[in-house]
N, C-alpha and C. Protein backbone atom coordinates (compact mmCIF):
# COMPACT_ATOMS: atom_id res chain seq x y z
N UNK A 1 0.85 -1.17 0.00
CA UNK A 1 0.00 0.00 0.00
C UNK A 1 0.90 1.24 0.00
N UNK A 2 0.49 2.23 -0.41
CA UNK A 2 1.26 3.40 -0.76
C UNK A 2 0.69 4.24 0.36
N UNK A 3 1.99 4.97 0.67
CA UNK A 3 1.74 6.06 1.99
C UNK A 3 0.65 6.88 1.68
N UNK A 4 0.18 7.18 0.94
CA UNK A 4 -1.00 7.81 0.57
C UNK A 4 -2.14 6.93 1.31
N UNK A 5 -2.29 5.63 1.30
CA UNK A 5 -3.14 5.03 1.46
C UNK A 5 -4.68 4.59 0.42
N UNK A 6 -4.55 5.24 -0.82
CA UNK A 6 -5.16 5.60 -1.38
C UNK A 6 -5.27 3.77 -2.50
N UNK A 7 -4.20 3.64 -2.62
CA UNK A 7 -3.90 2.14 -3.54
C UNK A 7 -2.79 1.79 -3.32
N UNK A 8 -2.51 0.64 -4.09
CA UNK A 8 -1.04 0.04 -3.72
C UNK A 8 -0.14 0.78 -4.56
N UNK A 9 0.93 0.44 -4.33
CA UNK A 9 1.76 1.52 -4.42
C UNK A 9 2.61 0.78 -5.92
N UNK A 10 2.48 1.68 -7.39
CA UNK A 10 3.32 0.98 -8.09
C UNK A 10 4.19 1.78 -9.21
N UNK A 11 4.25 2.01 -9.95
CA UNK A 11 5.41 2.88 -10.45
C UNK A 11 4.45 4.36 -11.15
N UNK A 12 3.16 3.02 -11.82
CA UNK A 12 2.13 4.46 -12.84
C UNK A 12 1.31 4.98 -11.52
N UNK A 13 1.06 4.56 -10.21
CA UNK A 13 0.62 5.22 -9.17
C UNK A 13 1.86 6.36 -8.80
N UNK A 14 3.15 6.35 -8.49
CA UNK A 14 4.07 6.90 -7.53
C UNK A 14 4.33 8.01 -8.93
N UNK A 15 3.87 7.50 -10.13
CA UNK A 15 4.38 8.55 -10.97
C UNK A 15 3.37 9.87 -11.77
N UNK A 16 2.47 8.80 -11.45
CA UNK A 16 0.93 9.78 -12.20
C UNK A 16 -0.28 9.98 -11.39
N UNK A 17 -0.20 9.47 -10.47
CA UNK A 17 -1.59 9.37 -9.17
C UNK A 17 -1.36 9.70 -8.42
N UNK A 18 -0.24 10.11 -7.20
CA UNK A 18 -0.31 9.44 -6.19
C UNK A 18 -0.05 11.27 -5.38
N UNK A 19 -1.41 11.19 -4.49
CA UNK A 19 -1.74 12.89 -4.24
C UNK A 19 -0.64 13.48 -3.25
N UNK A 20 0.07 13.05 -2.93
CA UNK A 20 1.56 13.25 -2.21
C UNK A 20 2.67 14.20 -2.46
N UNK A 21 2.12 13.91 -4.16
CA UNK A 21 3.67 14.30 -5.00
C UNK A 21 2.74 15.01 -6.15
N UNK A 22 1.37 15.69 -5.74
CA UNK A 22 0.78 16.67 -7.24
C UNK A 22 2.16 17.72 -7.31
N UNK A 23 2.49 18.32 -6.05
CA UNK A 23 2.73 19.39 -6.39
C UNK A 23 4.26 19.47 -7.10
N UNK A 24 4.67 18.18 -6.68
CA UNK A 24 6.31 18.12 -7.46
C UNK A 24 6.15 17.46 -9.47
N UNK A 25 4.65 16.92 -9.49
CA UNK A 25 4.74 16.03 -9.86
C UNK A 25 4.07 17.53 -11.48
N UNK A 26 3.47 18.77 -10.88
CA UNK A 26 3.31 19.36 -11.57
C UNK A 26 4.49 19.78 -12.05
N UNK A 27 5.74 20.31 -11.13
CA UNK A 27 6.93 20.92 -11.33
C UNK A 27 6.75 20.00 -12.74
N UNK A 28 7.29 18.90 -12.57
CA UNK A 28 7.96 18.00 -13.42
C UNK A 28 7.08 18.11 -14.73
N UNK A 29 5.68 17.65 -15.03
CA UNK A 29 4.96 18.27 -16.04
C UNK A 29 5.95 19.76 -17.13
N UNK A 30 6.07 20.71 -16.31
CA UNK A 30 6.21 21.56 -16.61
C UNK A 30 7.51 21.80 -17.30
N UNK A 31 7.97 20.89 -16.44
CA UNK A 31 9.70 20.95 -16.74
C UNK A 31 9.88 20.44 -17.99
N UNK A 32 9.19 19.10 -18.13
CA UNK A 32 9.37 18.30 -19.60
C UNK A 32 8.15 18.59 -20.18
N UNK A 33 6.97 19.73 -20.43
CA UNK A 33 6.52 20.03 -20.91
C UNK A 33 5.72 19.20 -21.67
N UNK A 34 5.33 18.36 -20.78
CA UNK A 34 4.16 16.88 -20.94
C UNK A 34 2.56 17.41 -19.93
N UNK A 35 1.76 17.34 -20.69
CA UNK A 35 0.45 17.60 -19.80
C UNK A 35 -0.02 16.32 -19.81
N UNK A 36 -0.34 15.71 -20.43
CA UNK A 36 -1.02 14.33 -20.45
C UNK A 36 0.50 13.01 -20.34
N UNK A 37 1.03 12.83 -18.87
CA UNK A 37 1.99 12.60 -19.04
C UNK A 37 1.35 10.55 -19.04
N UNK A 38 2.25 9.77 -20.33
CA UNK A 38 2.08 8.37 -19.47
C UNK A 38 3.26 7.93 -19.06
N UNK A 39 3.30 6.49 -18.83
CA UNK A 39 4.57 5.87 -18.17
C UNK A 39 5.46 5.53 -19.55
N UNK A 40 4.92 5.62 -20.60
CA UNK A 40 5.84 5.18 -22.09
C UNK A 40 6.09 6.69 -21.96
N UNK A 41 5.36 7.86 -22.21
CA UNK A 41 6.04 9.06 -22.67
C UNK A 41 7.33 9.57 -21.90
N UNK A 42 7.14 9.55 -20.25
CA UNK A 42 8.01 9.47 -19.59
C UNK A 42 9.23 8.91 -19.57
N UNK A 43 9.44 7.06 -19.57
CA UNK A 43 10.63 6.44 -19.66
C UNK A 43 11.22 5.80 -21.04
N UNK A 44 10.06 6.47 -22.13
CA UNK A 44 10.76 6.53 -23.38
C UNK A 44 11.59 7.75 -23.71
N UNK A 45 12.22 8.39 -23.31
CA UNK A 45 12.89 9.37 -23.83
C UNK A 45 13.88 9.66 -22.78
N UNK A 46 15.26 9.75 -23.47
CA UNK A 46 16.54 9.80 -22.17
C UNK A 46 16.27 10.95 -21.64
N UNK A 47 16.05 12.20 -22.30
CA UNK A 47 16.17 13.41 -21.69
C UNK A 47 14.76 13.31 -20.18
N UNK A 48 14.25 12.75 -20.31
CA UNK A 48 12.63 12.97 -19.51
C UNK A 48 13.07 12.12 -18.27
N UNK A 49 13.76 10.96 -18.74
CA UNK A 49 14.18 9.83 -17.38
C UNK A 49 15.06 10.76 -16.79
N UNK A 50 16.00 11.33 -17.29
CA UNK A 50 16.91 12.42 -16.22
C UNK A 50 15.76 13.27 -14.99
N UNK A 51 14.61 13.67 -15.98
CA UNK A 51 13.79 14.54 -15.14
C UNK A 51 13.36 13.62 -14.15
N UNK A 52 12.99 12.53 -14.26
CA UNK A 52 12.24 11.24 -14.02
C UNK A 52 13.05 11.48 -11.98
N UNK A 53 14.67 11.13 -12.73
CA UNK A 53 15.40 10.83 -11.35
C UNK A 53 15.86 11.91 -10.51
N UNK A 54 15.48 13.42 -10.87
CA UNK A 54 14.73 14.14 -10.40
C UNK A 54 13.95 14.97 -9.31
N UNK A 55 13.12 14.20 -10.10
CA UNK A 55 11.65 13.73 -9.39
C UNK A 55 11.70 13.42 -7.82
N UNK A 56 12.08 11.75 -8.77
CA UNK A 56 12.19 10.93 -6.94
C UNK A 56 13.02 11.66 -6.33
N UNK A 57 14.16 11.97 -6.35
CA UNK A 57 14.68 13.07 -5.52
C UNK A 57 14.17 14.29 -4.86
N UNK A 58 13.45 14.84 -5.23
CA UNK A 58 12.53 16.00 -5.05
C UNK A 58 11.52 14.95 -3.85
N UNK A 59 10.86 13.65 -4.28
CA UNK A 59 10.03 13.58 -3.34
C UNK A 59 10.17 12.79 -2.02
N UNK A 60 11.54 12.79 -2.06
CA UNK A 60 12.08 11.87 -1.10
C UNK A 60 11.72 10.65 -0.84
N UNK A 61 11.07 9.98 -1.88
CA UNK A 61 10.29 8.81 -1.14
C UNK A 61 11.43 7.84 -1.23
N UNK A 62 12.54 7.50 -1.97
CA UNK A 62 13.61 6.98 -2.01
C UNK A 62 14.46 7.69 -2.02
N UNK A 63 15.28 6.75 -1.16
CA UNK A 63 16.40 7.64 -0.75
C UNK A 63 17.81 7.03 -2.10
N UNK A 64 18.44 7.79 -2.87
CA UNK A 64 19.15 7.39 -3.41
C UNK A 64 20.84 7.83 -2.99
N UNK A 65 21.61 6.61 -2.68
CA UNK A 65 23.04 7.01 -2.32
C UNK A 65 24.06 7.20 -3.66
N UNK A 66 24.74 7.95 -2.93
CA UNK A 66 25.38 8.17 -4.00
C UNK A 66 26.98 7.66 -3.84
């Protein structure tokens, strides 16, 4: 289940649903200049996955080491 509580928690939830992360999740919209964003438009294109990793950074939900 996703901290939201809302559904389980899975990549097209944590990336396109999940009410936690509207407000980063608009940044990101904006950034890659996707309104109708899906999970192909997103991790088909190198430049967008950069935005992608990002993202999760911005929403802390994983912690990535470096």
């Amino acid at each position: 289940m996703c901290e939201c509580d809302a559904e389980r928690e899975t990549i097209e939830h944590y990336l396109l649903n999940c009410e936690l992360y509207d407000e980063k999740r608009n940044a990101l919209k904006r950034n890659v200049n996707i309104q109708a964003m899906t999970i192909s438009t997103l991790l088909g294109d190198d430049k967008i996955v950069k935005k992608i990793v990002e993202y999760i950074e911005k929403t802390e939900r994983f912690k990535l080491e470096r």
